[in-house]
N, C-alpha and C. Protein backbone atom coordinates (compact mmCIF):
# COMPACT_ATOMS: atom_id res chain seq x y z
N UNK A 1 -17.71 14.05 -18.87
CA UNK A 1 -16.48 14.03 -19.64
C UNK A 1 -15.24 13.95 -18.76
N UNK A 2 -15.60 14.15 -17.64
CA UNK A 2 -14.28 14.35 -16.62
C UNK A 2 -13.72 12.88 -15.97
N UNK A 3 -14.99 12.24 -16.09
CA UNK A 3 -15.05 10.91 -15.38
C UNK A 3 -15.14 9.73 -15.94
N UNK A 4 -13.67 8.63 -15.88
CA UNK A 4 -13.77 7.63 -16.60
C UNK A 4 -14.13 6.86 -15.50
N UNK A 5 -14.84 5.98 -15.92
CA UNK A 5 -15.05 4.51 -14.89
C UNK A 5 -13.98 3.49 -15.37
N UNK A 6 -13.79 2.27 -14.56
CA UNK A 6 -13.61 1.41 -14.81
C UNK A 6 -13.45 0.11 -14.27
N UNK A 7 -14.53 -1.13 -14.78
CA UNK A 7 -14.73 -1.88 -14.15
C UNK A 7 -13.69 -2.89 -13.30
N UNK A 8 -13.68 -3.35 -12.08
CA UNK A 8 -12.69 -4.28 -12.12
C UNK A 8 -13.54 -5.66 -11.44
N UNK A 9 -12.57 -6.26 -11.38
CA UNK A 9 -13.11 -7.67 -10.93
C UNK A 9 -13.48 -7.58 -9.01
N UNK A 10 -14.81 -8.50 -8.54
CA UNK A 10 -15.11 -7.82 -7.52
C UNK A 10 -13.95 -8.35 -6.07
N UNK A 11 -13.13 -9.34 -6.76
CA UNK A 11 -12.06 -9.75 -5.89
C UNK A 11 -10.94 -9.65 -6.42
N UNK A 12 -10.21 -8.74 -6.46
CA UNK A 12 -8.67 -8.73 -7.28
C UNK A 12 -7.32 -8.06 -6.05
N UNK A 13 -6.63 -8.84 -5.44
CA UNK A 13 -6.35 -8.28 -4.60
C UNK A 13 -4.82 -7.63 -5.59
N UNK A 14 -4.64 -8.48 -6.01
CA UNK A 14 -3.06 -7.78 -7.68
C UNK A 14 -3.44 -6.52 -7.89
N UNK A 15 -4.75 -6.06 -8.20
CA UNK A 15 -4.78 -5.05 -8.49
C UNK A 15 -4.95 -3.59 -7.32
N UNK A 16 -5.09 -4.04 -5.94
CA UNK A 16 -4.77 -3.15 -4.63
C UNK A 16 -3.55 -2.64 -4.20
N UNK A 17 -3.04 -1.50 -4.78
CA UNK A 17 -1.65 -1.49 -3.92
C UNK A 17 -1.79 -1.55 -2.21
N UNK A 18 -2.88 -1.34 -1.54
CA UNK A 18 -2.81 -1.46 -0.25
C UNK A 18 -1.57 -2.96 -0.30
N UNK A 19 -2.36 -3.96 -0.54
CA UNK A 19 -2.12 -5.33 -0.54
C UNK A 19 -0.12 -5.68 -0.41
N UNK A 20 0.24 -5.09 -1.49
CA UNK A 20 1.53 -4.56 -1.61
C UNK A 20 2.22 -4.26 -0.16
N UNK A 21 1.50 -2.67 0.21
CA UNK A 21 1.64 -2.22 1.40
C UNK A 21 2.22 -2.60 2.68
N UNK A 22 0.51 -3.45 2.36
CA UNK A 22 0.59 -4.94 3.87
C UNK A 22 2.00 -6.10 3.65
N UNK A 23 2.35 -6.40 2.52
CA UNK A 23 3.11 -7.46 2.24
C UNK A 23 4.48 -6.29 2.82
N UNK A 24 4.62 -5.63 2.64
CA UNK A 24 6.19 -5.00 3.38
C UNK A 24 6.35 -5.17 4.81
N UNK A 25 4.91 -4.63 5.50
CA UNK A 25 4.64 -4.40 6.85
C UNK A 25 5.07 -5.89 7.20
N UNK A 26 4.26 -7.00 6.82
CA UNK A 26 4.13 -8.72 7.13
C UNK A 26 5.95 -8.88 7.34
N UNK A 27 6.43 -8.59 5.94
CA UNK A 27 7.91 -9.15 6.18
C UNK A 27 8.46 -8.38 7.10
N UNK A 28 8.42 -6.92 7.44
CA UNK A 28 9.40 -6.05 8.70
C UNK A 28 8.91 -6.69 9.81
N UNK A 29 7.80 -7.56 10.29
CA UNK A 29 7.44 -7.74 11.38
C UNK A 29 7.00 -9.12 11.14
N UNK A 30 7.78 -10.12 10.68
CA UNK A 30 8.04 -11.57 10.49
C UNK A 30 8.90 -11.72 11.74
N UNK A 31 8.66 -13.24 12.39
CA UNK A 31 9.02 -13.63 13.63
C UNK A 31 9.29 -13.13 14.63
N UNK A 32 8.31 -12.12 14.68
CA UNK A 32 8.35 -11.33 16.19
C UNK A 32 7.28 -11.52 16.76
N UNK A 33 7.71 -11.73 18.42
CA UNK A 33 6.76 -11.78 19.44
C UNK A 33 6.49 -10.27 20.14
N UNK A 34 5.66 -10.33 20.15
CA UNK A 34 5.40 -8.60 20.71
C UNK A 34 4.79 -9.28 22.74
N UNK A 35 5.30 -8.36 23.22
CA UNK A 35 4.99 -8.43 24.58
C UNK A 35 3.50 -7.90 24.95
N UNK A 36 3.52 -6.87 24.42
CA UNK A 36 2.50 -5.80 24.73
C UNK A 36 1.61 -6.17 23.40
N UNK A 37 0.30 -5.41 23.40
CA UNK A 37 -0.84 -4.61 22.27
C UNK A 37 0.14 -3.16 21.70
N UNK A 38 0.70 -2.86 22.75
CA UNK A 38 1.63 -1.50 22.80
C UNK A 38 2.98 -1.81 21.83
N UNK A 39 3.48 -2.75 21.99
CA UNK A 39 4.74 -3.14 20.98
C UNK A 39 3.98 -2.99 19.88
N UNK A 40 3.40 -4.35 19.66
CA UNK A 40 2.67 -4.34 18.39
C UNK A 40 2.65 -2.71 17.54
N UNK A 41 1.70 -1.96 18.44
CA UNK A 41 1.50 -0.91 17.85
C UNK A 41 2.51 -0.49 17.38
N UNK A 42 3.42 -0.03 18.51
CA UNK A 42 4.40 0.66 17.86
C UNK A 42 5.13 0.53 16.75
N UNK A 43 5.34 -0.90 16.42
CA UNK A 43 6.17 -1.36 15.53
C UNK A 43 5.27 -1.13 13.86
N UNK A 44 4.26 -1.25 14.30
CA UNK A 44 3.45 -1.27 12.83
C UNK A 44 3.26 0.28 12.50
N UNK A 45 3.37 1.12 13.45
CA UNK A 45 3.02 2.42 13.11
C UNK A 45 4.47 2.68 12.83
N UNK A 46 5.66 2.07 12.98
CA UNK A 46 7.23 2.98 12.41
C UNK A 46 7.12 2.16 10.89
N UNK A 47 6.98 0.80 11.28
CA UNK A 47 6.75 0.55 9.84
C UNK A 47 6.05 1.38 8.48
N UNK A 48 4.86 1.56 9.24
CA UNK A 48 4.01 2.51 8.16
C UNK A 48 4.69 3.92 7.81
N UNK A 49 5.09 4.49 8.83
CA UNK A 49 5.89 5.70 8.55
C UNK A 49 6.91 5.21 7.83
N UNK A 50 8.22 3.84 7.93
CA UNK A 50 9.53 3.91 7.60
C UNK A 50 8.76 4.33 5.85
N UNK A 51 7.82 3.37 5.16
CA UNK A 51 7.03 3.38 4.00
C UNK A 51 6.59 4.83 3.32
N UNK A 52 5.35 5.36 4.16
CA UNK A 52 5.74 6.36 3.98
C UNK A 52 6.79 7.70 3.58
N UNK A 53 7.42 7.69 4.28
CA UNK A 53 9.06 8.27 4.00
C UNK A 53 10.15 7.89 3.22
N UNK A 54 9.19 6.94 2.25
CA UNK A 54 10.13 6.04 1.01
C UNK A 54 9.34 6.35 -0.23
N UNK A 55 9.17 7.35 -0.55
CA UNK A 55 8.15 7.33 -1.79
C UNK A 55 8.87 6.38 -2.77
N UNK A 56 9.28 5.92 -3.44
CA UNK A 56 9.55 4.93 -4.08
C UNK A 56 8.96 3.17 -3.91
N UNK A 57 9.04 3.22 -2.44
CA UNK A 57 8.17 2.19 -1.61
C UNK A 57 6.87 2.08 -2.36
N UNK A 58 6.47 3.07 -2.20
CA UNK A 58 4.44 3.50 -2.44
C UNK A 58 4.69 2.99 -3.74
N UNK A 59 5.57 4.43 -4.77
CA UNK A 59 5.59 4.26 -6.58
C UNK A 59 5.30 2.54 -6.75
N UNK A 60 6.25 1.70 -5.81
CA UNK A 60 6.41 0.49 -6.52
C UNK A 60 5.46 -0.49 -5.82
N UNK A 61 4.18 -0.07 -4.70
CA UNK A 61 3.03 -0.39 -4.70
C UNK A 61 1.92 -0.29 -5.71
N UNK A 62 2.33 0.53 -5.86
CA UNK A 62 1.54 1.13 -7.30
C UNK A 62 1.52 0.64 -8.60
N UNK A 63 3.07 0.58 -8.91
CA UNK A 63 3.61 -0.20 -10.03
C UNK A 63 3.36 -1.27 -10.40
N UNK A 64 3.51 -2.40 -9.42
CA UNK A 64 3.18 -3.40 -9.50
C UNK A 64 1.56 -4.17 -9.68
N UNK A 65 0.87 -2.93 -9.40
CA UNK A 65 -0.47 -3.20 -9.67
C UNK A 65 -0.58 -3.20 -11.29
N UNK A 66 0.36 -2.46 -12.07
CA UNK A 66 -0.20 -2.47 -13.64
C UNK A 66 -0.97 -1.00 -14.03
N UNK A 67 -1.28 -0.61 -12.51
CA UNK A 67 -2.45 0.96 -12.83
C UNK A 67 -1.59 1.82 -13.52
N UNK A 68 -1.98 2.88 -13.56
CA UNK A 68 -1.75 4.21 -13.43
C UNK A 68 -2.49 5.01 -13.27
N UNK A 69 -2.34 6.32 -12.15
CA UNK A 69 -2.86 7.52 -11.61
C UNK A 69 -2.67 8.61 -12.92
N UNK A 70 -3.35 9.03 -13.32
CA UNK A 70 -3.43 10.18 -14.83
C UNK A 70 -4.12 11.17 -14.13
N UNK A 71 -3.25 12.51 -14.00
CA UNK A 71 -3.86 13.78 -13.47
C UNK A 71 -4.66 14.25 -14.61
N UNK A 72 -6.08 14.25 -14.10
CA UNK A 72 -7.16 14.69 -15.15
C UNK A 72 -6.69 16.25 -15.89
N UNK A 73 -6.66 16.42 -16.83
CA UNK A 73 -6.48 17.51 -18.45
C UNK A 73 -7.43 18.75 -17.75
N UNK A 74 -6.64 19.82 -17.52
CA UNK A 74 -8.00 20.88 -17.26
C UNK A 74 -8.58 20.93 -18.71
N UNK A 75 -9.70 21.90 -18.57
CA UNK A 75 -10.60 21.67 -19.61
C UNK A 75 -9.93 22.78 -20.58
């Protein structure tokens, strides 16, 4: 009773907010040459944090998928 399933399609990337995610990261780090493996890093890990530290960012990863997260009803 606690547990709804629900099927989705076995390739839907619309419905991943990761996907979302990645599409912010892609544009903050559009036409850059990184020197290093070490740039790189760095830049993708402030990115992920700037995201992080934007909850609204995430909400509208989320959003855009169509889902919604429903905190399960105690019993």
């Amino acid at each position: 009773d606690w547990l709804t399933t629900v099927r989705l399609p076995s390739y839907a990337p619309d419905l991943n907010p990761v996907e979302a995610v990645w599409s912010l990261v892609r544009r903050a780090m559009a036409n850059t040459a990184f020197d290093t493996p070490h740039d790189l890093d760095r830049k993708l890990r402030r990115e992920l944090r700037r995201i992080q530290l934007r909850p609204h960012l995430t909400d509208g990863c989320l959003t855009a998928t169509g889902l919604a997260i429903d905190p399960p009803t105690p019993p």
